[in-house]
C-alpha atoms as a PDB file:
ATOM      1  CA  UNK A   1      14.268  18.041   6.504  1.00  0.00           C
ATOM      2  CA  UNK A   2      14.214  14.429   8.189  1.00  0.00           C
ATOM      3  CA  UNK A   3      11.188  12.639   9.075  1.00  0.00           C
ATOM      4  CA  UNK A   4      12.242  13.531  12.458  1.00  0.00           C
ATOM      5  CA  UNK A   5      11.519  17.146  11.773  1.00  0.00           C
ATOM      6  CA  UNK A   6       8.091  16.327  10.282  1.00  0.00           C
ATOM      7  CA  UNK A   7       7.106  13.824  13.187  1.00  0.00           C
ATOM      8  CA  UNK A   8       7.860  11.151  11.336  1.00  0.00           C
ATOM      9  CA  UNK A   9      10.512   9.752  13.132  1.00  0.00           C
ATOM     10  CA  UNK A  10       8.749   5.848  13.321  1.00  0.00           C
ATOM     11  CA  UNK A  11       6.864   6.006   9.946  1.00  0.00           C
ATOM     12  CA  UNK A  12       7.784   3.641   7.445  1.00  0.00           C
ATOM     13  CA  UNK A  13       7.074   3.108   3.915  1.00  0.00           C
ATOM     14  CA  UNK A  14       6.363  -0.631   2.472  1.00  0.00           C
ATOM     15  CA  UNK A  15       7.265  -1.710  -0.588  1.00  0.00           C
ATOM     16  CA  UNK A  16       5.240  -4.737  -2.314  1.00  0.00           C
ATOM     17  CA  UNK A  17       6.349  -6.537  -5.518  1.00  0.00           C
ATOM     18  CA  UNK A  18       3.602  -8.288  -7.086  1.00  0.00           C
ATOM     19  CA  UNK A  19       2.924 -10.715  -9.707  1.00  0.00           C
ATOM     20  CA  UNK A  20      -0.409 -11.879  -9.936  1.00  0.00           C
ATOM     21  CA  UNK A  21      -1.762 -11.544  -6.436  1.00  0.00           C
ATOM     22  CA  UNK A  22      -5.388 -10.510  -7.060  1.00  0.00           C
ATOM     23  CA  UNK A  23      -6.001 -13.057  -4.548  1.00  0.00           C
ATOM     24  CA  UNK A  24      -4.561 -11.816  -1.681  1.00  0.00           C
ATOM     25  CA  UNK A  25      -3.425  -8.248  -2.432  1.00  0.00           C
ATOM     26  CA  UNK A  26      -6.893  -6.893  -1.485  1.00  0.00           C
ATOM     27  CA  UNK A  27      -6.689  -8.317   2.065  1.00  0.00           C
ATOM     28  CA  UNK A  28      -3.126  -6.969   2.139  1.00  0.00           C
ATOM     29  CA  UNK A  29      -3.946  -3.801   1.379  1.00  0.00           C
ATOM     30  CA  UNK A  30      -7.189  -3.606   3.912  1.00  0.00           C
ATOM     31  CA  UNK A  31      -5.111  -4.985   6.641  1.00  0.00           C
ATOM     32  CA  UNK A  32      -2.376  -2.199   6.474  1.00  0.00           C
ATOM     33  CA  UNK A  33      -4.958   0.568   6.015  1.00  0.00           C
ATOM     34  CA  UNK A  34      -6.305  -0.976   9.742  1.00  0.00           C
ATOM     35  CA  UNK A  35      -2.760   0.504  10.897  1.00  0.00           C
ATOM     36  CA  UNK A  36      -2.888   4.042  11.975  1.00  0.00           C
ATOM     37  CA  UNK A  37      -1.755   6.740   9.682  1.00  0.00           C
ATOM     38  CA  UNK A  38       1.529   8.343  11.046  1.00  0.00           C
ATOM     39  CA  UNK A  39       3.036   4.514  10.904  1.00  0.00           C
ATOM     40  CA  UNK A  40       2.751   4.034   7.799  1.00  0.00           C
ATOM     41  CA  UNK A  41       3.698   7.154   5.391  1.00  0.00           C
ATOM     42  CA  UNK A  42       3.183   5.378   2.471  1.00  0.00           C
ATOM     43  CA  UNK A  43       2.610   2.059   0.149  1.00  0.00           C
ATOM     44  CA  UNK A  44       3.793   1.218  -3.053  1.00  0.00           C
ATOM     45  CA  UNK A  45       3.058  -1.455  -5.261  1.00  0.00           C
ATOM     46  CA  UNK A  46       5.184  -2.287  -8.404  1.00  0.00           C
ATOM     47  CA  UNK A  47       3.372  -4.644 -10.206  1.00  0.00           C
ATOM     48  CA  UNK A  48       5.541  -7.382 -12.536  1.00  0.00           C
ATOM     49  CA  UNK A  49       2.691  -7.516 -15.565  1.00  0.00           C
ATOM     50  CA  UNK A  50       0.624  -9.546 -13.857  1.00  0.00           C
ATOM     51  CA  UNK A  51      -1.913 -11.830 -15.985  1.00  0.00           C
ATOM     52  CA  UNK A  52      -4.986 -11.283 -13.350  1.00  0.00           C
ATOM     53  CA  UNK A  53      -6.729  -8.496 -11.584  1.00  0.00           C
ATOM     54  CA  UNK A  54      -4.121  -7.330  -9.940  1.00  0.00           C
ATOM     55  CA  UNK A  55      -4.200  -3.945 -11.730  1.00  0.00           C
ATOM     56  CA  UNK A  56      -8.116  -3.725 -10.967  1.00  0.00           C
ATOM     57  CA  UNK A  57      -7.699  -4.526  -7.174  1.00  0.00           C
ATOM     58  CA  UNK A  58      -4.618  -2.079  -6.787  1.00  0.00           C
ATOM     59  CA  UNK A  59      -7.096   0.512  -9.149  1.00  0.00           C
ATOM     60  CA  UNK A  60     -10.261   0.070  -7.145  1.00  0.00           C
ATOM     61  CA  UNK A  61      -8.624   0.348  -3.343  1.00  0.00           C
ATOM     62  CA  UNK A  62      -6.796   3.532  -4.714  1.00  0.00           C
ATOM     63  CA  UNK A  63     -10.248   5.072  -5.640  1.00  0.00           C
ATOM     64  CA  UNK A  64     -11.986   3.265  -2.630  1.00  0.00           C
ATOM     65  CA  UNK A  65      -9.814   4.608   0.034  1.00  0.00           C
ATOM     66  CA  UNK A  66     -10.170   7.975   1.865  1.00  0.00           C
ATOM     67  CA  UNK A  67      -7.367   8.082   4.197  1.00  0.00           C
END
């Protein structure tokens, strides 16, 4: 089935490469969660083995969310 069939029809996913972004990845990610649900389907974050806390930030809003 399309999105179409599901409602879906204007959701988007976003895709975010990252290489050590602790500093602004967590502001990122709490700005898009301030966008309402049915726009944005999902987010994923591929991470390039980044030498900060990128892994903790990305770790800690995945637990810390409840959407």
């Amino acid at each position: 089935m399309t999105g179409a069939a599901h409602g879906l029809r204007d959701a988007i996913d976003i895709a975010i490469v990252s290489y050590n972004t602790d500093a602004y990845l967590h502001r990122l990610l709490m700005s898009l969660s301030l966008v309402p649900r049915p726009a944005i389907r999902e987010i994923h974050v591929w991470d390039n083995a980044s030498h900060d806390a990128t892994l903790a930030v990305l770790e800690a809003f995945g637990r810390d969310d409840r959407r």
